[in-house]
PDB file of N, CA and C in Angstrom:
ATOM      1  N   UNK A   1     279.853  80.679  61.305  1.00  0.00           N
ATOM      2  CA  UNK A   1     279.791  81.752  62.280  1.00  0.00           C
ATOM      3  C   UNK A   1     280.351  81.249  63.603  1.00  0.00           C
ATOM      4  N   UNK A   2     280.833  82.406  64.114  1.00  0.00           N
ATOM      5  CA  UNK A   2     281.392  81.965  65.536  1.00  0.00           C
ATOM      6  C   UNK A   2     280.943  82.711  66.554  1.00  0.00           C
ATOM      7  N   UNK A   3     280.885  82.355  68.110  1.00  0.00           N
ATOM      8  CA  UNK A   3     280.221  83.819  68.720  1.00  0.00           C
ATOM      9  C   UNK A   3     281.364  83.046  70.119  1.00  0.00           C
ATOM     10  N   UNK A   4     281.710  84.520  70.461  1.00  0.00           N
ATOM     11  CA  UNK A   4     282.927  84.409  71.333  1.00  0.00           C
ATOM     12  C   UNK A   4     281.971  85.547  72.894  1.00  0.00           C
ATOM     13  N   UNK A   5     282.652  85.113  74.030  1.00  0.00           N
ATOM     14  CA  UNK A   5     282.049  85.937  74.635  1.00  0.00           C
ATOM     15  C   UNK A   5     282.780  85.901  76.019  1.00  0.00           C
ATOM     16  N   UNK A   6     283.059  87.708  76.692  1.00  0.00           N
ATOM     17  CA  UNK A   6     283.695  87.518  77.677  1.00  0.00           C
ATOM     18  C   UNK A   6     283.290  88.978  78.594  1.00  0.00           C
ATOM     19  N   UNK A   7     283.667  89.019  79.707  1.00  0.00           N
ATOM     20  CA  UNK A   7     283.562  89.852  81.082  1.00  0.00           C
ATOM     21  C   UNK A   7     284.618  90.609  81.620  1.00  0.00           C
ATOM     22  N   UNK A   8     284.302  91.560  81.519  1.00  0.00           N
ATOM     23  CA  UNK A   8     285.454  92.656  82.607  1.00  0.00           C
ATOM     24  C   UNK A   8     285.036  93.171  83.835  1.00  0.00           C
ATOM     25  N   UNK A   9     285.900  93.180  84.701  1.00  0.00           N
ATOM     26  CA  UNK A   9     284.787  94.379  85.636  1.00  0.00           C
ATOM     27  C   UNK A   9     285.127  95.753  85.217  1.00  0.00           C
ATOM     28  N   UNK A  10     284.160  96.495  85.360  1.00  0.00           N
ATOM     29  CA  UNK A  10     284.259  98.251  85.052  1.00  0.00           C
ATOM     30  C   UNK A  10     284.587  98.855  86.301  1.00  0.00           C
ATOM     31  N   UNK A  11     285.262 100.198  85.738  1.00  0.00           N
ATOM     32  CA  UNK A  11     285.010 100.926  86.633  1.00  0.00           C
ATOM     33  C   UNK A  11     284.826 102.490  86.196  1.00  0.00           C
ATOM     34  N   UNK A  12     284.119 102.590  85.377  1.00  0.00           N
ATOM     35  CA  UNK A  12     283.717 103.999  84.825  1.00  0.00           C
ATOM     36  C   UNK A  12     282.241 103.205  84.507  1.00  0.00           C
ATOM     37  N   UNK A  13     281.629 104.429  85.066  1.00  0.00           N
ATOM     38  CA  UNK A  13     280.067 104.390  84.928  1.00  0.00           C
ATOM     39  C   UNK A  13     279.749 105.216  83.541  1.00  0.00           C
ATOM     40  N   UNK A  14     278.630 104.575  82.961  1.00  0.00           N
ATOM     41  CA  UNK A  14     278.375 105.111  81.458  1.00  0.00           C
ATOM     42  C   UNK A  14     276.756 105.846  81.610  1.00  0.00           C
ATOM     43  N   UNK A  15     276.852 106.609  81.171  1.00  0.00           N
ATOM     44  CA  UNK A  15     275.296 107.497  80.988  1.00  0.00           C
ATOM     45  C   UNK A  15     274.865 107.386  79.828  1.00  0.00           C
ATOM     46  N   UNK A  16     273.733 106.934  79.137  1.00  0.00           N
ATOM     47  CA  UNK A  16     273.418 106.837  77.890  1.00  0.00           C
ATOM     48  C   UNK A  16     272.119 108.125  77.854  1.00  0.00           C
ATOM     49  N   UNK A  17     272.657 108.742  77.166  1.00  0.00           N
ATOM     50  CA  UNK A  17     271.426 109.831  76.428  1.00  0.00           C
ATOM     51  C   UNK A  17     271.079 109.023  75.430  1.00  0.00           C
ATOM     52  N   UNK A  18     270.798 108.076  75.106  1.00  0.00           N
ATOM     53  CA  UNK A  18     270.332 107.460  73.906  1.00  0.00           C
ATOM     54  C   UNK A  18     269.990 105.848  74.895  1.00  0.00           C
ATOM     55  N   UNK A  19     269.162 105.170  73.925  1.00  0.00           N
ATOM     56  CA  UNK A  19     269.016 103.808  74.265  1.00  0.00           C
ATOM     57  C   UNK A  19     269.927 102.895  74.254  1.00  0.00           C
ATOM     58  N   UNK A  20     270.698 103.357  72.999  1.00  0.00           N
ATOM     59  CA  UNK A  20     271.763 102.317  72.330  1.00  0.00           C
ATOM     60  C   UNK A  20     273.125 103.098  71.919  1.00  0.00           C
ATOM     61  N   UNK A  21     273.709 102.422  71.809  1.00  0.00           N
ATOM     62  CA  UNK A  21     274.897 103.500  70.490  1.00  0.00           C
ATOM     63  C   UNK A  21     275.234 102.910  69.647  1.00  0.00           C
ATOM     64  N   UNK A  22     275.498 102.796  68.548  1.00  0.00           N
ATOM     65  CA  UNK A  22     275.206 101.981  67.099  1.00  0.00           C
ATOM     66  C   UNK A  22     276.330 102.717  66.329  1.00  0.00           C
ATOM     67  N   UNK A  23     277.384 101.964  65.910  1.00  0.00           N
ATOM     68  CA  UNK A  23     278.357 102.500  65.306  1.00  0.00           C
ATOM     69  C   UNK A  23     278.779 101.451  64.130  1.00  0.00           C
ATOM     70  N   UNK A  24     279.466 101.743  62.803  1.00  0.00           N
ATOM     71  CA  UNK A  24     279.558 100.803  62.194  1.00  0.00           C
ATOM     72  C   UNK A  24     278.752 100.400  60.896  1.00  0.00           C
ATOM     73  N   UNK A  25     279.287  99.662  59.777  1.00  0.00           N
ATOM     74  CA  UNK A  25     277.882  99.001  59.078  1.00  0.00           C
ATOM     75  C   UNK A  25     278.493  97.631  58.729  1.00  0.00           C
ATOM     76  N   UNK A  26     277.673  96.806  58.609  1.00  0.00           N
ATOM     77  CA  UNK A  26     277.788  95.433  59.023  1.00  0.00           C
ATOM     78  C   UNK A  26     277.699  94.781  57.504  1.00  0.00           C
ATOM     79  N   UNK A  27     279.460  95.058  56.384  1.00  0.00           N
ATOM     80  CA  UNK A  27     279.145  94.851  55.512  1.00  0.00           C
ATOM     81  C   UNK A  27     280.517  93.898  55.538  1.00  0.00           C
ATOM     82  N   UNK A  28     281.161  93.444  53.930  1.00  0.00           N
ATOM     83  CA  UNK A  28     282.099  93.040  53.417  1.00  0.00           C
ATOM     84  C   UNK A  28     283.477  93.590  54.147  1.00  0.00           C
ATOM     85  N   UNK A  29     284.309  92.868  55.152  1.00  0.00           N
ATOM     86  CA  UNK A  29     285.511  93.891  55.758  1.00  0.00           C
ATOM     87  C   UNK A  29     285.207  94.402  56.582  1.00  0.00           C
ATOM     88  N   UNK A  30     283.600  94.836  57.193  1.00  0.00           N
ATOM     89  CA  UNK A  30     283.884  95.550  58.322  1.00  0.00           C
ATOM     90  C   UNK A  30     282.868  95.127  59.675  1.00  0.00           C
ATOM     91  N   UNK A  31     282.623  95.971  60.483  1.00  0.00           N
ATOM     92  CA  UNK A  31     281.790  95.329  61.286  1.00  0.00           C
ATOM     93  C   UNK A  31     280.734  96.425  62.090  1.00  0.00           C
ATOM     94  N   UNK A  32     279.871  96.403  63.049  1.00  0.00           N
ATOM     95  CA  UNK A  32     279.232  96.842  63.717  1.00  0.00           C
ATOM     96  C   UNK A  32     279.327  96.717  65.150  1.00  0.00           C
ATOM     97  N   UNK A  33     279.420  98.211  66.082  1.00  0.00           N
ATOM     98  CA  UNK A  33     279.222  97.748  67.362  1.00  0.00           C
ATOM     99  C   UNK A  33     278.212  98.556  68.270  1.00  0.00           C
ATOM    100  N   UNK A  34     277.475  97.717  69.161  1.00  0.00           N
ATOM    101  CA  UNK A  34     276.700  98.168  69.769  1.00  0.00           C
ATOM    102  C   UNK A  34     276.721  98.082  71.269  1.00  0.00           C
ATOM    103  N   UNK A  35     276.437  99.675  72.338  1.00  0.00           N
ATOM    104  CA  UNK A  35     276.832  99.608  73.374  1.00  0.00           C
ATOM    105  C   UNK A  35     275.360  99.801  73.590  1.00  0.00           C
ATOM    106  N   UNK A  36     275.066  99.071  74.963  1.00  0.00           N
ATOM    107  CA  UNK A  36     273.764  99.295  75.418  1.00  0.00           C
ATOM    108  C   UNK A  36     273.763  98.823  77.132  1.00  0.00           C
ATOM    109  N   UNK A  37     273.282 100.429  77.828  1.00  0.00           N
ATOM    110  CA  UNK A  37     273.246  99.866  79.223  1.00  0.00           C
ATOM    111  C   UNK A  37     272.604  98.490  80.001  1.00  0.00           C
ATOM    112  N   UNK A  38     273.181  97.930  80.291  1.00  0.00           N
ATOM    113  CA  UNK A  38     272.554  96.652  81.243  1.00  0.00           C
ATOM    114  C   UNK A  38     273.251  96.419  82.622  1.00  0.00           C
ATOM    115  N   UNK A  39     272.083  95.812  83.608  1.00  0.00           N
ATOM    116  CA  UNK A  39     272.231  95.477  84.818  1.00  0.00           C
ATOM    117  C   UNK A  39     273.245  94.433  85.147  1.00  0.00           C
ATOM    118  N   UNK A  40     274.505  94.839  85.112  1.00  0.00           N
ATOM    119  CA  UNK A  40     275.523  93.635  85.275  1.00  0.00           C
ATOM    120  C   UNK A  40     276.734  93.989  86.724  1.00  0.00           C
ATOM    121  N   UNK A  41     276.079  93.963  87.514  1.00  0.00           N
ATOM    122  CA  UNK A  41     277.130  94.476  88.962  1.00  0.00           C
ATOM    123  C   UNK A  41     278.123  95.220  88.754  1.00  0.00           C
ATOM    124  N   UNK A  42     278.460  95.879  87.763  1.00  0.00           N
ATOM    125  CA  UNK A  42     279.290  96.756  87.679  1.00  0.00           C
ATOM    126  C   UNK A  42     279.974  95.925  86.778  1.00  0.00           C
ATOM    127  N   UNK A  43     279.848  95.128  85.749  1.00  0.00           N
ATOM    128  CA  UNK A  43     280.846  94.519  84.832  1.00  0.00           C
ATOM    129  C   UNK A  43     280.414  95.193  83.564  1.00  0.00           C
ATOM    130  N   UNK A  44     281.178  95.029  82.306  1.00  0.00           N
ATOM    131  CA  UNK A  44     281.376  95.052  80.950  1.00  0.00           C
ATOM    132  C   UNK A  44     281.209  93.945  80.173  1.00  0.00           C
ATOM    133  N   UNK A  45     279.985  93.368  79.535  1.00  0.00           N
ATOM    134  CA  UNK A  45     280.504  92.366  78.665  1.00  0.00           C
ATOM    135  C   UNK A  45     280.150  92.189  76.869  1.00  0.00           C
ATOM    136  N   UNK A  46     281.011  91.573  76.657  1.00  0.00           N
ATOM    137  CA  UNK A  46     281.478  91.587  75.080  1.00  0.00           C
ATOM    138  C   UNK A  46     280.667  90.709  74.513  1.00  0.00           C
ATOM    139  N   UNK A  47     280.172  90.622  73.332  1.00  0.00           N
ATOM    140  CA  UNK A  47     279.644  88.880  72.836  1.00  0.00           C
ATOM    141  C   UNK A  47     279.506  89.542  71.045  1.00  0.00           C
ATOM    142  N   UNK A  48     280.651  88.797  70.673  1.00  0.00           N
ATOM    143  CA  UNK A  48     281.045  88.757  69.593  1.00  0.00           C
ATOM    144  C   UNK A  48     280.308  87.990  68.637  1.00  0.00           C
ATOM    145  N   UNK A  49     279.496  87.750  67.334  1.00  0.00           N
ATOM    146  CA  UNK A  49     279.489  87.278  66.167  1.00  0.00           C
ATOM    147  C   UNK A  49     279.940  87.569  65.566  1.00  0.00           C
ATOM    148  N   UNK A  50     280.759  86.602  64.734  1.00  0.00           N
ATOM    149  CA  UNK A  50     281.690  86.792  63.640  1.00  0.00           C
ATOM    150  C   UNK A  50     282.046  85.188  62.594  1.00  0.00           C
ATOM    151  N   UNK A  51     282.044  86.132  61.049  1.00  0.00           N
ATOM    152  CA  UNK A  51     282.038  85.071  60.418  1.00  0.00           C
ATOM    153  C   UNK A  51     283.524  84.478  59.994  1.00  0.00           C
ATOM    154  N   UNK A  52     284.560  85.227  60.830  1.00  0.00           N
ATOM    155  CA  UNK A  52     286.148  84.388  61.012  1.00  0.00           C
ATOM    156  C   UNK A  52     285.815  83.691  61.878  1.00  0.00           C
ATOM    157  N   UNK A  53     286.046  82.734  61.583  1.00  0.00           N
ATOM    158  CA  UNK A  53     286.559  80.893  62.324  1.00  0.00           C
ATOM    159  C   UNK A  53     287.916  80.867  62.898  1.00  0.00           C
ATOM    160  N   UNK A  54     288.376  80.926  64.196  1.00  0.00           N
ATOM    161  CA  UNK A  54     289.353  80.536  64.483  1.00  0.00           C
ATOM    162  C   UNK A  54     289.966  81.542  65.031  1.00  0.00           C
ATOM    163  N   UNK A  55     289.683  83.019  65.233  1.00  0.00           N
ATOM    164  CA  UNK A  55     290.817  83.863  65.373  1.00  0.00           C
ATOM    165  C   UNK A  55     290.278  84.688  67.173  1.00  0.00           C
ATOM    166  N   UNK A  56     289.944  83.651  68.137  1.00  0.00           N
ATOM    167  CA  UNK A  56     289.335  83.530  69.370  1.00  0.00           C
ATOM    168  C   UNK A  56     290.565  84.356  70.114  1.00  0.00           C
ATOM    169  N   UNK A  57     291.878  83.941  70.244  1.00  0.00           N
ATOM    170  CA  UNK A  57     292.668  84.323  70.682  1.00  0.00           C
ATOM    171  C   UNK A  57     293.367  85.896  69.790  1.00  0.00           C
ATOM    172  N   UNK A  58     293.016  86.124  68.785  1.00  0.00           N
ATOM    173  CA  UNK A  58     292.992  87.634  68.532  1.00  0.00           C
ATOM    174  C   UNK A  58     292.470  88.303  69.205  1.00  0.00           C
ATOM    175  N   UNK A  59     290.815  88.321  68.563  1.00  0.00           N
ATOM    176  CA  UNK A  59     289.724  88.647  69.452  1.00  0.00           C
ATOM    177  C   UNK A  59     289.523  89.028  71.024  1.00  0.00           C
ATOM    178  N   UNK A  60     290.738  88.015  72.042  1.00  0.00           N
ATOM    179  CA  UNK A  60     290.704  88.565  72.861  1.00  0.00           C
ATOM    180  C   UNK A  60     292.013  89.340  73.526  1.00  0.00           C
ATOM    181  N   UNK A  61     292.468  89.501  72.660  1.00  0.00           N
ATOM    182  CA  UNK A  61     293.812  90.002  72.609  1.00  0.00           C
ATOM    183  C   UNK A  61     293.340  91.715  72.472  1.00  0.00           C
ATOM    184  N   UNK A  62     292.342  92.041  71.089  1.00  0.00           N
ATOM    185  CA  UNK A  62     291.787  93.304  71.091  1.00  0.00           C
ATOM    186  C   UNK A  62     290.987  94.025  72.152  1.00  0.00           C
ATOM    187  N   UNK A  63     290.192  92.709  72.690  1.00  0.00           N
ATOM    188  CA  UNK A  63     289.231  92.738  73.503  1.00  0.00           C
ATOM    189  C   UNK A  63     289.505  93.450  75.028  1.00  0.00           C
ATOM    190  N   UNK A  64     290.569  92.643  75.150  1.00  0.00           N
ATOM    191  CA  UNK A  64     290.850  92.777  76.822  1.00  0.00           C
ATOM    192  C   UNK A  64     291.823  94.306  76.596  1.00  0.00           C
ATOM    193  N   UNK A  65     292.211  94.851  75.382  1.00  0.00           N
ATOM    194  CA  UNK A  65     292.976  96.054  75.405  1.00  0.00           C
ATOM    195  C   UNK A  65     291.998  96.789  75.428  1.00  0.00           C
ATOM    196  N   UNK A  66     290.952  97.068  74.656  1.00  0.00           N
ATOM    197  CA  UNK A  66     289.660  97.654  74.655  1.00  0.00           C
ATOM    198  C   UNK A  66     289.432  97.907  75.952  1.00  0.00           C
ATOM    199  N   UNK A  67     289.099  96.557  76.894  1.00  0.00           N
ATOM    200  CA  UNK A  67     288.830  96.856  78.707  1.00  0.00           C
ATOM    201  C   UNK A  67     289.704  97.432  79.337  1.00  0.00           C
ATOM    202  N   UNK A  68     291.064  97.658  79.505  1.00  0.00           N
ATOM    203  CA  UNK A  68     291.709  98.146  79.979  1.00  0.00           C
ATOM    204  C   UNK A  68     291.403  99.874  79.356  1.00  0.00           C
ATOM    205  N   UNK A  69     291.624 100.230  77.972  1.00  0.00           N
ATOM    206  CA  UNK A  69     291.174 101.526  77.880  1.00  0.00           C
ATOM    207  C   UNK A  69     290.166 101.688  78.676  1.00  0.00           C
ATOM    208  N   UNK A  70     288.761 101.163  78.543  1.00  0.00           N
ATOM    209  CA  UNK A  70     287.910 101.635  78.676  1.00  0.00           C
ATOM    210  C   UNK A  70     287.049 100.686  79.714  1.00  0.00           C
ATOM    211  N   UNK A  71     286.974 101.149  80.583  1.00  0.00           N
ATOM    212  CA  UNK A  71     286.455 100.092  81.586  1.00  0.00           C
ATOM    213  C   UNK A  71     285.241 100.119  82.182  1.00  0.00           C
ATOM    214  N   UNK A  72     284.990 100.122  81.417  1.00  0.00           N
ATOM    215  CA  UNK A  72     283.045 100.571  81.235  1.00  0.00           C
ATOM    216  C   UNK A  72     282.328  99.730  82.424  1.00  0.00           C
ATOM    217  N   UNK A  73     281.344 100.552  83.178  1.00  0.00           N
ATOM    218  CA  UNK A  73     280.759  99.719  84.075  1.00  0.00           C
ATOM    219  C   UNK A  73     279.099  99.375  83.403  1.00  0.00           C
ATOM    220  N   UNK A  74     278.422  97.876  83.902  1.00  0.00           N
ATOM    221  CA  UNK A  74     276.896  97.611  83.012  1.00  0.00           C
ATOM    222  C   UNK A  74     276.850  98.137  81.829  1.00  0.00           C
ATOM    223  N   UNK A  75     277.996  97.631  80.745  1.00  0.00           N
ATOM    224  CA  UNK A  75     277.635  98.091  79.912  1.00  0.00           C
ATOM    225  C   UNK A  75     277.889  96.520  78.948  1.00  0.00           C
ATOM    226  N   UNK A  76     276.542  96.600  77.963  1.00  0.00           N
ATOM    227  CA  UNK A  76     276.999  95.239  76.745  1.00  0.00           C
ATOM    228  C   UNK A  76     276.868  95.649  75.707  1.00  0.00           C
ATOM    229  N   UNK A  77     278.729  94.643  75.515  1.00  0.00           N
ATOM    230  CA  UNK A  77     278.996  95.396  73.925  1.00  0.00           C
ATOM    231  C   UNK A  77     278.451  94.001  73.094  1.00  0.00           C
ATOM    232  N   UNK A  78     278.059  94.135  71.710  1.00  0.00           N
ATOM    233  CA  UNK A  78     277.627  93.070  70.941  1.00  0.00           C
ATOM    234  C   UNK A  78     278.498  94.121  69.200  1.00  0.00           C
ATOM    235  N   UNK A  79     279.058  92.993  69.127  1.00  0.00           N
ATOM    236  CA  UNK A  79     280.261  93.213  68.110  1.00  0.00           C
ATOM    237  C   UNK A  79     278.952  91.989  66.828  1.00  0.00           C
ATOM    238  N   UNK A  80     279.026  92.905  65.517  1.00  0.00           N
ATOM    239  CA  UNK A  80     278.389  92.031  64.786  1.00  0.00           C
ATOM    240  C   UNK A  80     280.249  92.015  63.530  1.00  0.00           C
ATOM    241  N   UNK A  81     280.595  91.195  63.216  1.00  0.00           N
ATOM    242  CA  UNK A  81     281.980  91.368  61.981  1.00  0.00           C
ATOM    243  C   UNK A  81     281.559  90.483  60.924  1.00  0.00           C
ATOM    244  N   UNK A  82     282.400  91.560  59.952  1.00  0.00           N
ATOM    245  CA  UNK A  82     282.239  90.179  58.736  1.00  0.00           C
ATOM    246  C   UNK A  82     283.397  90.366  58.157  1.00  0.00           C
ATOM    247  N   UNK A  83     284.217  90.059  58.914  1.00  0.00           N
ATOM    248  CA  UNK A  83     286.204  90.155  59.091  1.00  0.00           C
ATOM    249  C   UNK A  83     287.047  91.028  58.909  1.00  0.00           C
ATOM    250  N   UNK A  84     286.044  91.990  59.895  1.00  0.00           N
ATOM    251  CA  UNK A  84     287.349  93.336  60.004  1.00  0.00           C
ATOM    252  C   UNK A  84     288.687  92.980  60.892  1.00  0.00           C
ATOM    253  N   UNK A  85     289.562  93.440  60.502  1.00  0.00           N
ATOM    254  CA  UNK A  85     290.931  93.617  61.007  1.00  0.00           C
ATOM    255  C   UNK A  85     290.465  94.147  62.595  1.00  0.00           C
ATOM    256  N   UNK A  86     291.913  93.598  63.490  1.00  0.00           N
ATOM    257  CA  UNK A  86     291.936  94.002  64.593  1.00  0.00           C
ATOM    258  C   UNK A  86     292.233  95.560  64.826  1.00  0.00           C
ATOM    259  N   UNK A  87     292.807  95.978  63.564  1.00  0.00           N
ATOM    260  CA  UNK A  87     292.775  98.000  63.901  1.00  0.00           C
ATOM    261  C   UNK A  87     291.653  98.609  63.623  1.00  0.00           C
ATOM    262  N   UNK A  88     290.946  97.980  62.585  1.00  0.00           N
ATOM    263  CA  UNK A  88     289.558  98.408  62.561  1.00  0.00           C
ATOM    264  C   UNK A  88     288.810  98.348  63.752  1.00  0.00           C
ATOM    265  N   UNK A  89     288.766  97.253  64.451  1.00  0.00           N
ATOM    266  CA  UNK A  89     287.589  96.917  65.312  1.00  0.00           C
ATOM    267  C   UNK A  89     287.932  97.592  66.634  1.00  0.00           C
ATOM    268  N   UNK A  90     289.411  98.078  66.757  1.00  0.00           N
ATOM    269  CA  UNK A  90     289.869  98.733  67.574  1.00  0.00           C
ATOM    270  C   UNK A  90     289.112 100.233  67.273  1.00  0.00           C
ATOM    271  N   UNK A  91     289.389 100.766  66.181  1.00  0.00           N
ATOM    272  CA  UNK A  91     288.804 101.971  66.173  1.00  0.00           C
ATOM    273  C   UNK A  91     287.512 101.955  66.047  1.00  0.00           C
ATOM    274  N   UNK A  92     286.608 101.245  65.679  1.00  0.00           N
ATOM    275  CA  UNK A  92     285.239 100.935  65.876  1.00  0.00           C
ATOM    276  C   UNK A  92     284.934 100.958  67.064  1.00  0.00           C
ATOM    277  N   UNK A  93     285.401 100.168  67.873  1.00  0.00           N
ATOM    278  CA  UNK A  93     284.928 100.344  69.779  1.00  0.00           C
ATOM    279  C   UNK A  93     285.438 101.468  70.231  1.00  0.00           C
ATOM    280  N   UNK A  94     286.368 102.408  69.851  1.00  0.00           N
ATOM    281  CA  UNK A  94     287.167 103.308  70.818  1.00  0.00           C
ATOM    282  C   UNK A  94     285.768 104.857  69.648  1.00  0.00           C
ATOM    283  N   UNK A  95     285.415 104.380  68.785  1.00  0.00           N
ATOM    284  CA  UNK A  95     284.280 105.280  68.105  1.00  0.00           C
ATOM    285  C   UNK A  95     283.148 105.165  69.171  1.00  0.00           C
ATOM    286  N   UNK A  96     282.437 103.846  69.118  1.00  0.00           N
ATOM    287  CA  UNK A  96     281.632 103.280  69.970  1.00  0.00           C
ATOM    288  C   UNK A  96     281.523 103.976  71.370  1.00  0.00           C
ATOM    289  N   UNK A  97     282.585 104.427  71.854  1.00  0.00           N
ATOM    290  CA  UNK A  97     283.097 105.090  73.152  1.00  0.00           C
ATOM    291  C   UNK A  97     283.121 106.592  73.204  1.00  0.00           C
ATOM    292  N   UNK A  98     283.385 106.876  72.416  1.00  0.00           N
ATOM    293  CA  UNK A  98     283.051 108.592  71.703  1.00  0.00           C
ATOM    294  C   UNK A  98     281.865 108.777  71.718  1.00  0.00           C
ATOM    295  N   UNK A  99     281.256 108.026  70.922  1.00  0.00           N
ATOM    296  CA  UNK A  99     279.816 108.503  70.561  1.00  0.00           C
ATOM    297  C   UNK A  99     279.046 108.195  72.121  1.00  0.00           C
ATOM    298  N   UNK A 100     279.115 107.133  72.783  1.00  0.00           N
ATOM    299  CA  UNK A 100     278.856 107.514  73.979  1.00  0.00           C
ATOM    300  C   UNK A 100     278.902 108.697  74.888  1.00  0.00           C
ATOM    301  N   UNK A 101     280.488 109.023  75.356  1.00  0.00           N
ATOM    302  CA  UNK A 101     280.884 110.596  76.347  1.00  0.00           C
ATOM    303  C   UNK A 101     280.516 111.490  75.459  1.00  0.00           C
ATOM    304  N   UNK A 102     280.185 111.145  74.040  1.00  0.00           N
ATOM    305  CA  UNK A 102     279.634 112.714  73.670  1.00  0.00           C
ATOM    306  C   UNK A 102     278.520 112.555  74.123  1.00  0.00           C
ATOM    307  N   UNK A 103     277.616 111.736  74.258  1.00  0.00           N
ATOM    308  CA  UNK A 103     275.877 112.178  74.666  1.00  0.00           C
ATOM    309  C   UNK A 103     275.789 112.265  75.768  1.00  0.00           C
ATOM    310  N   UNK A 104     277.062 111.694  76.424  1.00  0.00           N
ATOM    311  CA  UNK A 104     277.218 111.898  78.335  1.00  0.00           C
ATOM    312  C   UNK A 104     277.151 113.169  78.684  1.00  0.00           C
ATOM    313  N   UNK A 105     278.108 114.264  77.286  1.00  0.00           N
ATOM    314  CA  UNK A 105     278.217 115.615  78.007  1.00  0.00           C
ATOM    315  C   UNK A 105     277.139 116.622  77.488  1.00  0.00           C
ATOM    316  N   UNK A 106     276.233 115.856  76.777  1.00  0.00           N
ATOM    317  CA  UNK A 106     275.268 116.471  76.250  1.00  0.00           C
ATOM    318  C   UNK A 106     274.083 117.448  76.908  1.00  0.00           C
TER     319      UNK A 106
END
């Protein structure tokens, strides 16, 4: 296992109608992600487990495109994988992000 972990600053504020947002299932190929408000000065941060070894510089290759879409303020993402592809995990967080502004406009 590997656990990778990094910081953006935000600048879109997130409203959670929910505690958590839970997207994903955490099987063979794919992964899980979870957004959950926290007290972080207005930053975003990521903290990855994953059972690929080695692919740190992917990871933040997806990662930091993810922040630029979405520039979430106090918000922590916790990525659980068990070696999904970088288009997967792309559409997993940009889901992750949906299911959020939908309970925003709720």
């Amino acid at each position: 296992m590997e656990t990778l972990e990094y910081r953006f600053n935000g600048t879109r504020a997130a409203r959670f109608a929910d505690p958590a947002v839970l997207v994903g299932v955490l099987g063979s190929g794919n992964l899980e992600i979870l957004l959950e408000p926290a007290a972080l000065d207005g930053a975003m941060t990521v903290r990855i487990v994953t059972a690929a070894r080695g692919f740190g510089s992917i990871w933040e290759a997806v990662i930091a495109d993810f922040a630029r879409r979405h520039p979430l303020r106090d918000v922590q993402v916790s990525i659980n994988d068990a070696g999904a592809t970088p288009a997967v995990v792309s559409l997993r967080l940009d889901q992750a992000v949906e299911t959020l502004l939908a309970g925003d406009r709720a």
